[in-house]
N, C-alpha and C. Protein backbone atom coordinates (compact mmCIF):
# COMPACT_ATOMS: atom_id res chain seq x y z
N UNK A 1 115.68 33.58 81.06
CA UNK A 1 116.27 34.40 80.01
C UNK A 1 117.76 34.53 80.27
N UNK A 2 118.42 34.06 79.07
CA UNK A 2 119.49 34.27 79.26
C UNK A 2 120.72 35.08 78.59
N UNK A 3 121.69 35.43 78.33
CA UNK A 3 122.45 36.26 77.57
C UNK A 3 123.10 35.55 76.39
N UNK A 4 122.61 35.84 74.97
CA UNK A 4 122.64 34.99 73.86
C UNK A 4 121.30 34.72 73.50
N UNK A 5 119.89 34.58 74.35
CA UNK A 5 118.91 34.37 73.86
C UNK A 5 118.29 34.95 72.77
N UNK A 6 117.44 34.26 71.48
CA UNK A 6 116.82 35.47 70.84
C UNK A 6 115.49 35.16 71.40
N UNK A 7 114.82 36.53 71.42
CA UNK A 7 113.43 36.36 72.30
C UNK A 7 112.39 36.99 71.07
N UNK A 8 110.92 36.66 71.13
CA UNK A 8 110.27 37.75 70.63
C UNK A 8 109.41 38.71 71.58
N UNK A 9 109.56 39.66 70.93
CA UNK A 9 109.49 40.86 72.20
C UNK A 9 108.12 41.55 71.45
N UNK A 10 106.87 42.31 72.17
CA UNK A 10 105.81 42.93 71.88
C UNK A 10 105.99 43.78 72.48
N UNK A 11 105.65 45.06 72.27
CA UNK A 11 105.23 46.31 73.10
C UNK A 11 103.97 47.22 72.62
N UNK A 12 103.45 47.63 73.38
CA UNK A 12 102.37 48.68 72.83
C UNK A 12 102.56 49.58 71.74
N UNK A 13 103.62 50.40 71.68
CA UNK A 13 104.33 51.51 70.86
C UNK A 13 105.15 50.65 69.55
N UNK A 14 104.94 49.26 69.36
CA UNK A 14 105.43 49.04 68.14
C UNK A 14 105.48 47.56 67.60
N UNK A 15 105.77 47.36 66.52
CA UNK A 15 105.43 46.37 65.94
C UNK A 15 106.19 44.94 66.79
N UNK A 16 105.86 43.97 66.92
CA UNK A 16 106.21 42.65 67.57
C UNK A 16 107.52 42.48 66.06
N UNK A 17 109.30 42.51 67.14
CA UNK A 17 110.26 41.86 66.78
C UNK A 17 111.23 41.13 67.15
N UNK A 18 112.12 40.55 66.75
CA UNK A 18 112.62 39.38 67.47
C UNK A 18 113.94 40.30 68.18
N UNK A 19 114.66 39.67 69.29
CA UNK A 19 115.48 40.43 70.30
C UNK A 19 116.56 39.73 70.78
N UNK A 20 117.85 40.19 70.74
CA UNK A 20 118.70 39.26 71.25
C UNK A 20 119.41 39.43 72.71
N UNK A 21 119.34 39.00 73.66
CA UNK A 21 119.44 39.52 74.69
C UNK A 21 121.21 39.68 74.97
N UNK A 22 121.25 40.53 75.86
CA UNK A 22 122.99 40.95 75.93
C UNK A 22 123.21 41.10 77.20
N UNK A 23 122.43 41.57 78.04
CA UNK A 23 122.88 41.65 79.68
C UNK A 23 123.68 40.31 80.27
N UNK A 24 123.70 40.87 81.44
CA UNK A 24 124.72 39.43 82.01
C UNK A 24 123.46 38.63 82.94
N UNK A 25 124.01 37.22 82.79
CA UNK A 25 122.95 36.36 83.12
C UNK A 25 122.26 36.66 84.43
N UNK A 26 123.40 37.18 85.34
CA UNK A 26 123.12 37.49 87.13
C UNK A 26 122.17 38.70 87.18
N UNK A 27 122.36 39.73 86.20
CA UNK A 27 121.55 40.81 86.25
C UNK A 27 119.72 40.51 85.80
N UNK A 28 120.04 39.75 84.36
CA UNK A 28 118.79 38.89 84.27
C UNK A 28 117.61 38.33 85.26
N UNK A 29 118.69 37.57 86.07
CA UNK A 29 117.68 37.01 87.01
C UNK A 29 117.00 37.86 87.78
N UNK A 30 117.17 39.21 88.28
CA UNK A 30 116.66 39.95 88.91
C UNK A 30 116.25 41.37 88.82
N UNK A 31 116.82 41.80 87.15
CA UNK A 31 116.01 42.75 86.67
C UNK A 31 114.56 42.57 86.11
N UNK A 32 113.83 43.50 85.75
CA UNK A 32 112.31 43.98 85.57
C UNK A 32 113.05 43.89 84.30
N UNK A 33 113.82 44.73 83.97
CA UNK A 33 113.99 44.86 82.59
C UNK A 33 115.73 44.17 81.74
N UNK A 34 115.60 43.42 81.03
CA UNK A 34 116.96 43.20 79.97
C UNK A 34 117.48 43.82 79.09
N UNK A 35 118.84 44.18 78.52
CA UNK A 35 119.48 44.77 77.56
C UNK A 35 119.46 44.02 76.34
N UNK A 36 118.68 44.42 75.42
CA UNK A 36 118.70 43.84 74.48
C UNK A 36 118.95 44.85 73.12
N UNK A 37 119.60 43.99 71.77
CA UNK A 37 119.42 44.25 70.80
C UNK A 37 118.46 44.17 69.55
N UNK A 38 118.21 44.86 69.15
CA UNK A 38 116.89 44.49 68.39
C UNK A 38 117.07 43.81 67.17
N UNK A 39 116.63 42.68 66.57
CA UNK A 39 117.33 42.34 65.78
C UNK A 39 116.36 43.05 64.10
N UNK A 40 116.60 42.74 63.06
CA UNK A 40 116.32 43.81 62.07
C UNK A 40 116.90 42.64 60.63
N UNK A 41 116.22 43.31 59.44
CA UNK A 41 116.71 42.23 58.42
C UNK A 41 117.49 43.13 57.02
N UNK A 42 117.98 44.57 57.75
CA UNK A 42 118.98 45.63 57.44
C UNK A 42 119.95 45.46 57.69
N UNK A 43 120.75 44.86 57.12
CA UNK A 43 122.21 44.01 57.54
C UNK A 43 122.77 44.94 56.73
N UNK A 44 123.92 45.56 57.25
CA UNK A 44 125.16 46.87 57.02
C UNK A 44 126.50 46.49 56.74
N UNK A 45 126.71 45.16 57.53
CA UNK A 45 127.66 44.35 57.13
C UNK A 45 128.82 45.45 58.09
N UNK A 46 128.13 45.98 59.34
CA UNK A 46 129.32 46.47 59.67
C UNK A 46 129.67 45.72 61.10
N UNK A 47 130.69 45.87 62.00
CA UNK A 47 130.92 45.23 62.79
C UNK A 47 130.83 45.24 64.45
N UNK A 48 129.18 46.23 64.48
CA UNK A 48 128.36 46.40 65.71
C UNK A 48 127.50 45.64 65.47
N UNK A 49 127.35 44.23 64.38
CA UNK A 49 126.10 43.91 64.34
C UNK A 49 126.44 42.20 64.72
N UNK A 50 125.61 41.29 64.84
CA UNK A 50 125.64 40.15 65.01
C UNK A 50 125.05 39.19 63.81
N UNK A 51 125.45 38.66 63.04
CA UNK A 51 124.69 37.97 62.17
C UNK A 51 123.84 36.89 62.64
N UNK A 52 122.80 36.04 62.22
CA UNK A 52 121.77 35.72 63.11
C UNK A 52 121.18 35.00 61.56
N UNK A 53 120.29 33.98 61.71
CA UNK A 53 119.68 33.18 60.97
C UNK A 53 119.07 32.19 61.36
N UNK A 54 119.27 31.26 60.54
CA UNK A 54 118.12 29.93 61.02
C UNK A 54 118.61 28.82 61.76
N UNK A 55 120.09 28.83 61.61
CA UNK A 55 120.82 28.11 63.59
C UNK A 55 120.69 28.73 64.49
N UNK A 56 119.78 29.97 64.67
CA UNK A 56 119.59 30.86 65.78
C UNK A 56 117.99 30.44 65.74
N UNK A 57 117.35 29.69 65.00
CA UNK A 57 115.94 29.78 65.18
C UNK A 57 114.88 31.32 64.45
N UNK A 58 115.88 31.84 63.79
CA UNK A 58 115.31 32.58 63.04
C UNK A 58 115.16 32.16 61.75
N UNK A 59 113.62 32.96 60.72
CA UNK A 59 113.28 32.68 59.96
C UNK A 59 114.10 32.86 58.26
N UNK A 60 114.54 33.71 58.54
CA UNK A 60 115.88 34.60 57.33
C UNK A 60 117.04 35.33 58.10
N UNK A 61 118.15 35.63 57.23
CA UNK A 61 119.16 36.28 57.41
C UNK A 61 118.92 37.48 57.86
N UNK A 62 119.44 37.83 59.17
CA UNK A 62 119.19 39.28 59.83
C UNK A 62 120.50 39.60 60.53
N UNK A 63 120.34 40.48 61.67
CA UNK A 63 121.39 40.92 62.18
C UNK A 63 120.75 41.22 63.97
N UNK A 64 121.69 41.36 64.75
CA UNK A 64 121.30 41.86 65.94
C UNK A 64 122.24 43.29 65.68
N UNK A 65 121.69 44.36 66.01
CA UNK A 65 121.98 45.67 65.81
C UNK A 65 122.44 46.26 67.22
N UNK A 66 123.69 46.17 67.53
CA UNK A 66 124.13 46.91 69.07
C UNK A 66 124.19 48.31 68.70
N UNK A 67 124.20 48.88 67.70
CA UNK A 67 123.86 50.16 67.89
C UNK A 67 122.98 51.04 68.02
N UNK A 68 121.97 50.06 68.39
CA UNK A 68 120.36 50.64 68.85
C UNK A 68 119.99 49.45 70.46
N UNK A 69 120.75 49.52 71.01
CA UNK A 69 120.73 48.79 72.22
C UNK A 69 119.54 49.43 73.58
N UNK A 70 118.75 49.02 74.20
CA UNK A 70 117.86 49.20 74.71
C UNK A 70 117.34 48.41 75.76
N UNK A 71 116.90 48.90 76.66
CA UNK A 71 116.22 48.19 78.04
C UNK A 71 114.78 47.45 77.34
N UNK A 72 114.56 46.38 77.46
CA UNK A 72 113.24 45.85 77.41
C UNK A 72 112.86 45.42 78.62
N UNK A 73 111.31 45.31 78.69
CA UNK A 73 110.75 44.86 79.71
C UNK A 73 110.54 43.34 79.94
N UNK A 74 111.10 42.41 80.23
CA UNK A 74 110.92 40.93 80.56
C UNK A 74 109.80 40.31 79.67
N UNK A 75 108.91 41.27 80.91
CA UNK A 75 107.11 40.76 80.75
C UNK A 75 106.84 40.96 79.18
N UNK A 76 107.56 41.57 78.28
CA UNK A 76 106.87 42.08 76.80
C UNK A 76 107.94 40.54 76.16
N UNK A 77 108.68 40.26 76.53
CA UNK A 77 109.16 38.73 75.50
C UNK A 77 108.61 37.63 76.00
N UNK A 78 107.91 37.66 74.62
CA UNK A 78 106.95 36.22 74.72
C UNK A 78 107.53 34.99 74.22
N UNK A 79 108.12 35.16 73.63
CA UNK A 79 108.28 33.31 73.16
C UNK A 79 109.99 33.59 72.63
N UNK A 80 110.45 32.55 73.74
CA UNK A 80 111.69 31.87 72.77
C UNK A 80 112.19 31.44 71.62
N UNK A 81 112.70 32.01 70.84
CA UNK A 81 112.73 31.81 69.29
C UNK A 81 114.59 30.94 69.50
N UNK A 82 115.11 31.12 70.09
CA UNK A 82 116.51 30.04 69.76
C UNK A 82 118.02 31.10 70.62
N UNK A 83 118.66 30.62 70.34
CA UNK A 83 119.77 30.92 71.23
C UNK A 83 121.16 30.97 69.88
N UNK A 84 122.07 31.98 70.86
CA UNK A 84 123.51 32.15 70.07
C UNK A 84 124.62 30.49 70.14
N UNK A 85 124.23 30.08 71.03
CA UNK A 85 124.91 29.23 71.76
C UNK A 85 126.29 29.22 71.46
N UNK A 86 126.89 28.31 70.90
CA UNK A 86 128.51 28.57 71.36
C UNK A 86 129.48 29.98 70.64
N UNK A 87 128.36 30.79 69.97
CA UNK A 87 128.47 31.94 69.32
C UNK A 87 128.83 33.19 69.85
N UNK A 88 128.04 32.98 71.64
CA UNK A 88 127.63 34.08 72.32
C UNK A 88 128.64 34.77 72.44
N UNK A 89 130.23 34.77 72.28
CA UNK A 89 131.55 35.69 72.75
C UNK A 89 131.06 36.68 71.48
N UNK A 90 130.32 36.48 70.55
CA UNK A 90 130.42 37.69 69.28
C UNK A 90 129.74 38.79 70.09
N UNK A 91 128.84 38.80 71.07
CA UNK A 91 128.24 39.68 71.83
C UNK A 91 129.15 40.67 72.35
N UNK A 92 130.80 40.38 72.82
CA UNK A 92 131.66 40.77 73.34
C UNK A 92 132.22 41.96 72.03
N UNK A 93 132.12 41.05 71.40
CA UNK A 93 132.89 41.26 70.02
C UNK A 93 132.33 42.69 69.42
N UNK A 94 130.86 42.63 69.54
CA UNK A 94 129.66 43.87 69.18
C UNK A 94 130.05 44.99 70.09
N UNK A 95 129.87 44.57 71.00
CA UNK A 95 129.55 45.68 72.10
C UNK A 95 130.99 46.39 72.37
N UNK A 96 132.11 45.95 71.94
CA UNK A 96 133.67 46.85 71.50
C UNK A 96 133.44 47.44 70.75
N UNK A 97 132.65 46.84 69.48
CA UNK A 97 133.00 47.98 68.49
C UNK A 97 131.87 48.72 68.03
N UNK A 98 130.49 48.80 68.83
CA UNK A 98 129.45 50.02 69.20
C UNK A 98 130.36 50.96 70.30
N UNK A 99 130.97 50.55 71.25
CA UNK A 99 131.28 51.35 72.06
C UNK A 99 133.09 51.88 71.25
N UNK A 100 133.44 51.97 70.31
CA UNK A 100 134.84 52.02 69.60
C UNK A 100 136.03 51.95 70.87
N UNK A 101 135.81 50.33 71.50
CA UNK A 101 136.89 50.25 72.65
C UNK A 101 137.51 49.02 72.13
């Protein structure tokens, strides 16, 4: 798992959705749990979000939402759905302007 990944994520407490991961790769390797964004198909068009689609391996136009940012558990993302790839600095880009720095 890496930072830029979109994952799909299950948990007991809620419906199976897709997840974009944000932690740093070194922390990855040895946390239980990753920082991820949840991604959502409520696009606000504002500029804590990540746009995301079907060069990401997603099915429709969505968003990764850093303003609902959250620890997931590894073990709950099941399947690799696609990656930000040379995209991934927008992660930088999000996480300034959820945090207004």
């Amino acid at each position: 798992m890496r930072r830029g990944d979109l994952w799909w994520g299950e948990s007991p407490d809620e419906k199976g959705r897709p997840f974009l991961i944000v932690s740093r790769d070194r922390g990855n390797e040895v946390m239980q749990r990753v920082v991820v964004a949840p991604v959502t198909r409520n696009i606000r068009g504002i500029p804590s979000e990540v746009q995301l689609g079907t060069d990401e391996g997603l099915p429709v136009e969505c968003v990764a939402s850093f303003d609902n940012l959250r620890p997931f558990p590894k073990a709950m993302l099941v399947r690799h759905l696609g990656t930000l790839g040379p995209r991934s600095y927008e992660i930088c880009r999000a996480l300034g302007a959820m945090a207004d720095c």
